[in-house]
PDB file of N, CA and C in Angstrom:
ATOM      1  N   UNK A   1       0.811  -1.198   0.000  1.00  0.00           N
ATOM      2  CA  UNK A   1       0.000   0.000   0.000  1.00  0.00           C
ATOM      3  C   UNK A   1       0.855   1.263   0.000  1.00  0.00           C
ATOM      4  N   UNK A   2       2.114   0.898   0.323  1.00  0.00           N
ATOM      5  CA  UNK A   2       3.033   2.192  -0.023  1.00  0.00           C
ATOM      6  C   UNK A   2       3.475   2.957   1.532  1.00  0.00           C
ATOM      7  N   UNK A   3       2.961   2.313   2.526  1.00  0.00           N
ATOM      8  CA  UNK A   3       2.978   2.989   4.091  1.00  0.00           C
ATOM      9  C   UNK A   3       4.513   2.321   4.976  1.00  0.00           C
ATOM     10  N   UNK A   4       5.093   1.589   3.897  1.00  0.00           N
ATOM     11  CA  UNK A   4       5.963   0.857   4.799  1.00  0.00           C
ATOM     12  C   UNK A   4       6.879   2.456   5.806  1.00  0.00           C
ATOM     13  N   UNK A   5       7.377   1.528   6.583  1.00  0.00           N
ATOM     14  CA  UNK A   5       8.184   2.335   7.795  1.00  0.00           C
ATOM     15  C   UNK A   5       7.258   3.511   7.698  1.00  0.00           C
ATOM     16  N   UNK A   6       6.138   3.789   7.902  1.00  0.00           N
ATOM     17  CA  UNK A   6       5.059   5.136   8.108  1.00  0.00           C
ATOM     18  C   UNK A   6       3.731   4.395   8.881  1.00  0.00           C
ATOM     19  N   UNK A   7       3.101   3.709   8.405  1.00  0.00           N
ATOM     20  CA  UNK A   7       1.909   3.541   9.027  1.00  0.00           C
ATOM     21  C   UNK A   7       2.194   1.598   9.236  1.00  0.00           C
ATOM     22  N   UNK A   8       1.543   1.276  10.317  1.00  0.00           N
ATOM     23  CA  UNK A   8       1.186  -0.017  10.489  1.00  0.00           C
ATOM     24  C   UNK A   8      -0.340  -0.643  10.683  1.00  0.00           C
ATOM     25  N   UNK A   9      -0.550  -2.013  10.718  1.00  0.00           N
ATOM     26  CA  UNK A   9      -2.059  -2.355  10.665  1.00  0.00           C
ATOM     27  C   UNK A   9      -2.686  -2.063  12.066  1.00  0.00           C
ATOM     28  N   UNK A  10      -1.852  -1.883  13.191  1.00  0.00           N
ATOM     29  CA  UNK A  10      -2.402  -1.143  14.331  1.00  0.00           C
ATOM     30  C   UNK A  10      -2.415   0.541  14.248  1.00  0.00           C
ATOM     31  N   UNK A  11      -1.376   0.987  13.654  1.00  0.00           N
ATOM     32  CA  UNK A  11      -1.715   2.250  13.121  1.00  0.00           C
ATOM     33  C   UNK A  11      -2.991   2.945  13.119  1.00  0.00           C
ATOM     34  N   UNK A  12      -3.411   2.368  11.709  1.00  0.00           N
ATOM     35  CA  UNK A  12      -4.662   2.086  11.070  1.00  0.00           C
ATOM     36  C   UNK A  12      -5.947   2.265  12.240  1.00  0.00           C
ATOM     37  N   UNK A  13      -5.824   0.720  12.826  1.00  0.00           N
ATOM     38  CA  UNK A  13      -6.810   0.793  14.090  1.00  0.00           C
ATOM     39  C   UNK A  13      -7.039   1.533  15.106  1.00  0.00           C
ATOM     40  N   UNK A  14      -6.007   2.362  15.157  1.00  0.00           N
ATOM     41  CA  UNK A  14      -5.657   3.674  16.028  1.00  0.00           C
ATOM     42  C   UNK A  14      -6.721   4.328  15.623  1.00  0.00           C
ATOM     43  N   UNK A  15      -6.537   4.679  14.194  1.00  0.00           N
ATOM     44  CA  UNK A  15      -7.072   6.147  13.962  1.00  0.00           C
ATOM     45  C   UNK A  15      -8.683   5.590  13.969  1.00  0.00           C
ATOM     46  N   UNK A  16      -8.739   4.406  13.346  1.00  0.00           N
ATOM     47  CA  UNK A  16     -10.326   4.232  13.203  1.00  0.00           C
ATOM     48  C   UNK A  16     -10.601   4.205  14.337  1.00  0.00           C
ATOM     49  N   UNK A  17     -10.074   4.231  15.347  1.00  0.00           N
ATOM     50  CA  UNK A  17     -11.059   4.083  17.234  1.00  0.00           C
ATOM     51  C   UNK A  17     -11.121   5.634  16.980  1.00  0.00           C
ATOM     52  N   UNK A  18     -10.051   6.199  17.062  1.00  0.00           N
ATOM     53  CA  UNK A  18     -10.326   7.343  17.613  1.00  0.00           C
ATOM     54  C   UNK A  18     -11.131   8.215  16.836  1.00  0.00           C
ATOM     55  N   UNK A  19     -11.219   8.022  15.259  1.00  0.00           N
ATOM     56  CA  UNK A  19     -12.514   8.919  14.815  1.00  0.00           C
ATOM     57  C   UNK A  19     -13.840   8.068  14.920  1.00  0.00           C
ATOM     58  N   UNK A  20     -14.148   7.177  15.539  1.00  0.00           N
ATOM     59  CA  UNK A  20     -15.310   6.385  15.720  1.00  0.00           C
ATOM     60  C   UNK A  20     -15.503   7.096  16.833  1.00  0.00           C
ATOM     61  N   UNK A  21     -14.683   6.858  17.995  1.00  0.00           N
ATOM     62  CA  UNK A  21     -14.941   7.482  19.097  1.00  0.00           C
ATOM     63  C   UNK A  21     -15.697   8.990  18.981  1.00  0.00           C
ATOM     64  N   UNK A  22     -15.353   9.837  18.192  1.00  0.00           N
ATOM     65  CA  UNK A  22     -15.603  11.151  17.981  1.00  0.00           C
ATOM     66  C   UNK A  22     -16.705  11.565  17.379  1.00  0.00           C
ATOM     67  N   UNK A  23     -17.344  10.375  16.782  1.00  0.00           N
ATOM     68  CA  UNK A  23     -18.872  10.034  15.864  1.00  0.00           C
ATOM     69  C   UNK A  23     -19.892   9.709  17.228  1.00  0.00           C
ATOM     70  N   UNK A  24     -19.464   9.180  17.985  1.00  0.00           N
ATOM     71  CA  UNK A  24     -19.976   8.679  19.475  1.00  0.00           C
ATOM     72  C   UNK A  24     -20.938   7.615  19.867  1.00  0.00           C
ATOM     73  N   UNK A  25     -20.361   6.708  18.727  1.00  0.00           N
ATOM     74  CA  UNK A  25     -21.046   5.387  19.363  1.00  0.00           C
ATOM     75  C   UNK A  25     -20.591   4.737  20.743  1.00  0.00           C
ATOM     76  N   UNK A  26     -21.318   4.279  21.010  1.00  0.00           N
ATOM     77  CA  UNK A  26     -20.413   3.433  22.780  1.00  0.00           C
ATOM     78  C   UNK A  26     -19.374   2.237  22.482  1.00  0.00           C
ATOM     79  N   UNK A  27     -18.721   2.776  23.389  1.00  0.00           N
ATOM     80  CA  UNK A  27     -17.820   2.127  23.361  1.00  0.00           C
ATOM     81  C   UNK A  27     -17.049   0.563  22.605  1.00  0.00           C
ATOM     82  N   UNK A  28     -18.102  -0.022  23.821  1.00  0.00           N
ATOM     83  CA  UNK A  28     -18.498  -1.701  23.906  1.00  0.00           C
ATOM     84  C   UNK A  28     -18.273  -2.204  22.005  1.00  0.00           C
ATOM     85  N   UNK A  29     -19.232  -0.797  21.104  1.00  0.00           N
ATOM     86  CA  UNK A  29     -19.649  -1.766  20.081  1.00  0.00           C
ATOM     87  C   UNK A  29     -18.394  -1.190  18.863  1.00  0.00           C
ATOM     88  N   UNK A  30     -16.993  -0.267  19.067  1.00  0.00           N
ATOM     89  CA  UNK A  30     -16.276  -0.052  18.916  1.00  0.00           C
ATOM     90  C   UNK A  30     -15.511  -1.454  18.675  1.00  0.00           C
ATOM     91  N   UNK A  31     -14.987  -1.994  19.798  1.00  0.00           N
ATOM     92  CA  UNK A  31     -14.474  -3.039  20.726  1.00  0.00           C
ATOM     93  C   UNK A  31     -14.922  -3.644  19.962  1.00  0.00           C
ATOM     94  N   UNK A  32     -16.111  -4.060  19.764  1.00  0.00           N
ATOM     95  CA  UNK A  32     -16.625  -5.549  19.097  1.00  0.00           C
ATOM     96  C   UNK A  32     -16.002  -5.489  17.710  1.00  0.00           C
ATOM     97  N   UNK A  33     -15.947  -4.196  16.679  1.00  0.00           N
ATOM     98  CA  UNK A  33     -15.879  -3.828  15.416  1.00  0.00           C
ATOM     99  C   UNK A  33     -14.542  -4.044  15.157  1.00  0.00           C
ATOM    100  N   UNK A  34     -13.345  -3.972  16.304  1.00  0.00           N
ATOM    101  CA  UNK A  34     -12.366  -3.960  16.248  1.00  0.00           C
ATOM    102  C   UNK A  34     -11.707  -5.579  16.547  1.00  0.00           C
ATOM    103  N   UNK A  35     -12.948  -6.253  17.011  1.00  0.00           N
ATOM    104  CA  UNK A  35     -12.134  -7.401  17.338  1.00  0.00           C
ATOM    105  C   UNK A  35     -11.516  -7.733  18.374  1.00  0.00           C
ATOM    106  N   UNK A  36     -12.076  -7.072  19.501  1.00  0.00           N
ATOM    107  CA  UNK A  36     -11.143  -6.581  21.023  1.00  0.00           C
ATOM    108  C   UNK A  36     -11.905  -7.695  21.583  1.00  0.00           C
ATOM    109  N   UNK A  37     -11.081  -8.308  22.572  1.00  0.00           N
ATOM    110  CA  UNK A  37     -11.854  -9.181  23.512  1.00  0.00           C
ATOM    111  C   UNK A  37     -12.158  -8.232  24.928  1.00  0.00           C
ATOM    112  N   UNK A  38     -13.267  -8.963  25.455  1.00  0.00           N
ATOM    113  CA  UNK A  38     -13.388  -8.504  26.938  1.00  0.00           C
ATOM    114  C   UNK A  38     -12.516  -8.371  27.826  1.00  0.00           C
ATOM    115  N   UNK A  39     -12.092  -7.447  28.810  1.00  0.00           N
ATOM    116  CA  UNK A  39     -10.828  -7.839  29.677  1.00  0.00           C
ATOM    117  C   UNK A  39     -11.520  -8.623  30.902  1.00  0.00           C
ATOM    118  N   UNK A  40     -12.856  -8.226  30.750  1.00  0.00           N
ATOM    119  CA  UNK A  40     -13.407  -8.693  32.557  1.00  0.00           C
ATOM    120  C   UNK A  40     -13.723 -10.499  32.171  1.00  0.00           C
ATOM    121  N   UNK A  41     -12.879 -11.517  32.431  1.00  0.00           N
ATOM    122  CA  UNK A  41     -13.338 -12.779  32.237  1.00  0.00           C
ATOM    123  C   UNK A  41     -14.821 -13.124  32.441  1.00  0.00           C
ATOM    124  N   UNK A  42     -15.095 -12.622  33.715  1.00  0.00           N
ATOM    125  CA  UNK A  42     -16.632 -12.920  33.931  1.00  0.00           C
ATOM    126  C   UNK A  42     -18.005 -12.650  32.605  1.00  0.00           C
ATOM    127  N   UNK A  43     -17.691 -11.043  32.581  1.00  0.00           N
ATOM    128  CA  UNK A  43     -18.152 -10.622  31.349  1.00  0.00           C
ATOM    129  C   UNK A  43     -18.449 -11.626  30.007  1.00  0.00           C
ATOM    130  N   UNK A  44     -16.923 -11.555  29.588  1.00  0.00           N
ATOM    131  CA  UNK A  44     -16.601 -12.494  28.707  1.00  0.00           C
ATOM    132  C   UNK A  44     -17.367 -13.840  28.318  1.00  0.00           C
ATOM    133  N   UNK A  45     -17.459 -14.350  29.451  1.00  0.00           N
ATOM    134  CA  UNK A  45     -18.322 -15.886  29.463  1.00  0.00           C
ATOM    135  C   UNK A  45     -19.083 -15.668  29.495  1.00  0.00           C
ATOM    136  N   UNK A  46     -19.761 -14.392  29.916  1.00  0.00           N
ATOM    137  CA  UNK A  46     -21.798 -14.633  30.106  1.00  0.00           C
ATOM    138  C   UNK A  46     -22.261 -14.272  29.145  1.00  0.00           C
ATOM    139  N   UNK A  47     -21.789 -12.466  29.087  1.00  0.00           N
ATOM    140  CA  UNK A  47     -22.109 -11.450  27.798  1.00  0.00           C
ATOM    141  C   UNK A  47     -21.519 -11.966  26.364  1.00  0.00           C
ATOM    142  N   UNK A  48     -22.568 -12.730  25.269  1.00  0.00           N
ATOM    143  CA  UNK A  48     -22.104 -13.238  23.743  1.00  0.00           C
ATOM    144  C   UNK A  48     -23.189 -11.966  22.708  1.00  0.00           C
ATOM    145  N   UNK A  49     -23.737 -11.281  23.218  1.00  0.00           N
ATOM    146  CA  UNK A  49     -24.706  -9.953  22.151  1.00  0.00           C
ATOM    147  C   UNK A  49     -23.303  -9.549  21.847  1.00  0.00           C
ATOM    148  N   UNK A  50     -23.907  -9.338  20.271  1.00  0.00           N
ATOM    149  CA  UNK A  50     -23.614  -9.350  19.024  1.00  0.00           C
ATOM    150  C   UNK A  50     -23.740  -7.297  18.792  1.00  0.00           C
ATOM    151  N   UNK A  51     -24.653  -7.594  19.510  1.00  0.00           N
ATOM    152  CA  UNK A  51     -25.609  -5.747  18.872  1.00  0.00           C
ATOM    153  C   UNK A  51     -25.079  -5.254  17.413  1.00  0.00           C
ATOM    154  N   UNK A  52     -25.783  -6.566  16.610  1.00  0.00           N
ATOM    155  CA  UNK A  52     -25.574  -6.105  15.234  1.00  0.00           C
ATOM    156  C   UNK A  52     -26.495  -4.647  14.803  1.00  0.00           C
ATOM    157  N   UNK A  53     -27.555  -4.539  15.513  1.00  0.00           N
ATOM    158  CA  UNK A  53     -28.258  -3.324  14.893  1.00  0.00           C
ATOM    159  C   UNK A  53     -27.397  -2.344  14.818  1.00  0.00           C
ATOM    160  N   UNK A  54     -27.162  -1.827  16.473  1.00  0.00           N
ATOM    161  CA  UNK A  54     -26.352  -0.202  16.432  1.00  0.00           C
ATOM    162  C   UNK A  54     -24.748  -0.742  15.721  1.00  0.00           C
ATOM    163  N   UNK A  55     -24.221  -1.861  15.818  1.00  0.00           N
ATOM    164  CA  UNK A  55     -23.119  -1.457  14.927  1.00  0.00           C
ATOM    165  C   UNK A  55     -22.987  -1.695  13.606  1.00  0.00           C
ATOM    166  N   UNK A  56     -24.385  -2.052  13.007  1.00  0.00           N
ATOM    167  CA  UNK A  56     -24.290  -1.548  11.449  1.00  0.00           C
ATOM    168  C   UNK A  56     -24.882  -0.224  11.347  1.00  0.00           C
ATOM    169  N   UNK A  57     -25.740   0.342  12.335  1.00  0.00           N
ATOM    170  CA  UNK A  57     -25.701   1.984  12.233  1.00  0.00           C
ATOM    171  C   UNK A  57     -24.368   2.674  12.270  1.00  0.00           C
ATOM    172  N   UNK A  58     -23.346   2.103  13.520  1.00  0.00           N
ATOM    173  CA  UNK A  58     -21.994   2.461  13.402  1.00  0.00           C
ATOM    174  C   UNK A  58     -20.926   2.680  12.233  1.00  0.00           C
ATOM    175  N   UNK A  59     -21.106   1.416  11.558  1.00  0.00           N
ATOM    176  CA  UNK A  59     -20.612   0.944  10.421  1.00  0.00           C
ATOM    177  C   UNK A  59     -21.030   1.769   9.163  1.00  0.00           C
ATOM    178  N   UNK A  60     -22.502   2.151   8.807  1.00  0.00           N
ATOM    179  CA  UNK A  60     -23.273   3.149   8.571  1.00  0.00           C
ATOM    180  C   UNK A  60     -22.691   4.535   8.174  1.00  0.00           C
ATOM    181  N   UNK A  61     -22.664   4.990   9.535  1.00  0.00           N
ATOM    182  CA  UNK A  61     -21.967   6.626   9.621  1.00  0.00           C
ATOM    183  C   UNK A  61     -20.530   6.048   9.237  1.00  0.00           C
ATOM    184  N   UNK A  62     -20.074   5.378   9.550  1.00  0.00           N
ATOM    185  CA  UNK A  62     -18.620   5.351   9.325  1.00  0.00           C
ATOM    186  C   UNK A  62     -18.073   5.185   7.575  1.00  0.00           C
ATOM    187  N   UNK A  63     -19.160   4.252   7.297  1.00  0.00           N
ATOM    188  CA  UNK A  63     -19.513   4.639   6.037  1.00  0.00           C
ATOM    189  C   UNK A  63     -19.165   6.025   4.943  1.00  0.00           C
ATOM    190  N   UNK A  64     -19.965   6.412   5.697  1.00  0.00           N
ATOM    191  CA  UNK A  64     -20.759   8.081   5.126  1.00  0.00           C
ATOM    192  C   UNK A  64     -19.545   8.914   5.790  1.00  0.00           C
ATOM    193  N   UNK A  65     -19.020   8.967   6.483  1.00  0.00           N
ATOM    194  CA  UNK A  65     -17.339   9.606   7.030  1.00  0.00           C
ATOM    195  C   UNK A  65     -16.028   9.533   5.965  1.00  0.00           C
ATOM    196  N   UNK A  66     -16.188   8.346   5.495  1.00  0.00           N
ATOM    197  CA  UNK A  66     -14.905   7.486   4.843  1.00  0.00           C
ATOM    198  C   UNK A  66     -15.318   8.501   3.473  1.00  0.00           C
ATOM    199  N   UNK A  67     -16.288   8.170   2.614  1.00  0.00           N
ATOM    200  CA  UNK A  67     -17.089   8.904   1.330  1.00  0.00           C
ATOM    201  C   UNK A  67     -17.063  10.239   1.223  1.00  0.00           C
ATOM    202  N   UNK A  68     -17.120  10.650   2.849  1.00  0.00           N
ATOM    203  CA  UNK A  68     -16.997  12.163   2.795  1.00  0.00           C
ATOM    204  C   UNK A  68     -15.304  13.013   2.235  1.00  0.00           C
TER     205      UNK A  68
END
């Protein structure tokens, strides 16, 4: 892609949290989009929602951000 020694694939994921963050979806469904696991084990094992709705609204605006 031409980014060598400049950008990396966490790079990347950097910036997409942080302008997601700034669009202001919660958190949680950030995390999920990114592929982040739970840190709280408990969590982890009980909580399996998906919350596909709000993060294809997420996905959505993020959409319509990228186009812009």
């Amino acid at each position: 892609m031409g980014y060598a020694g400049r950008m990396t694939g966490h790079g990347f994921r950097g910036i997409t949290l942080t302008l997601l963050h700034e669009q202001g979806p919660p958190h949680e469904h950030i995390e999920l989009y990114l592929v982040h696991q739970e840190r709280n084990q408990v969590s982890a094992s009980y909580n399996h929602a998906m919350n596909l709705q709000p993060r294809a609204q997420m996905m959505r605006a993020w959409s319509n951000y990228l186009d812009a």
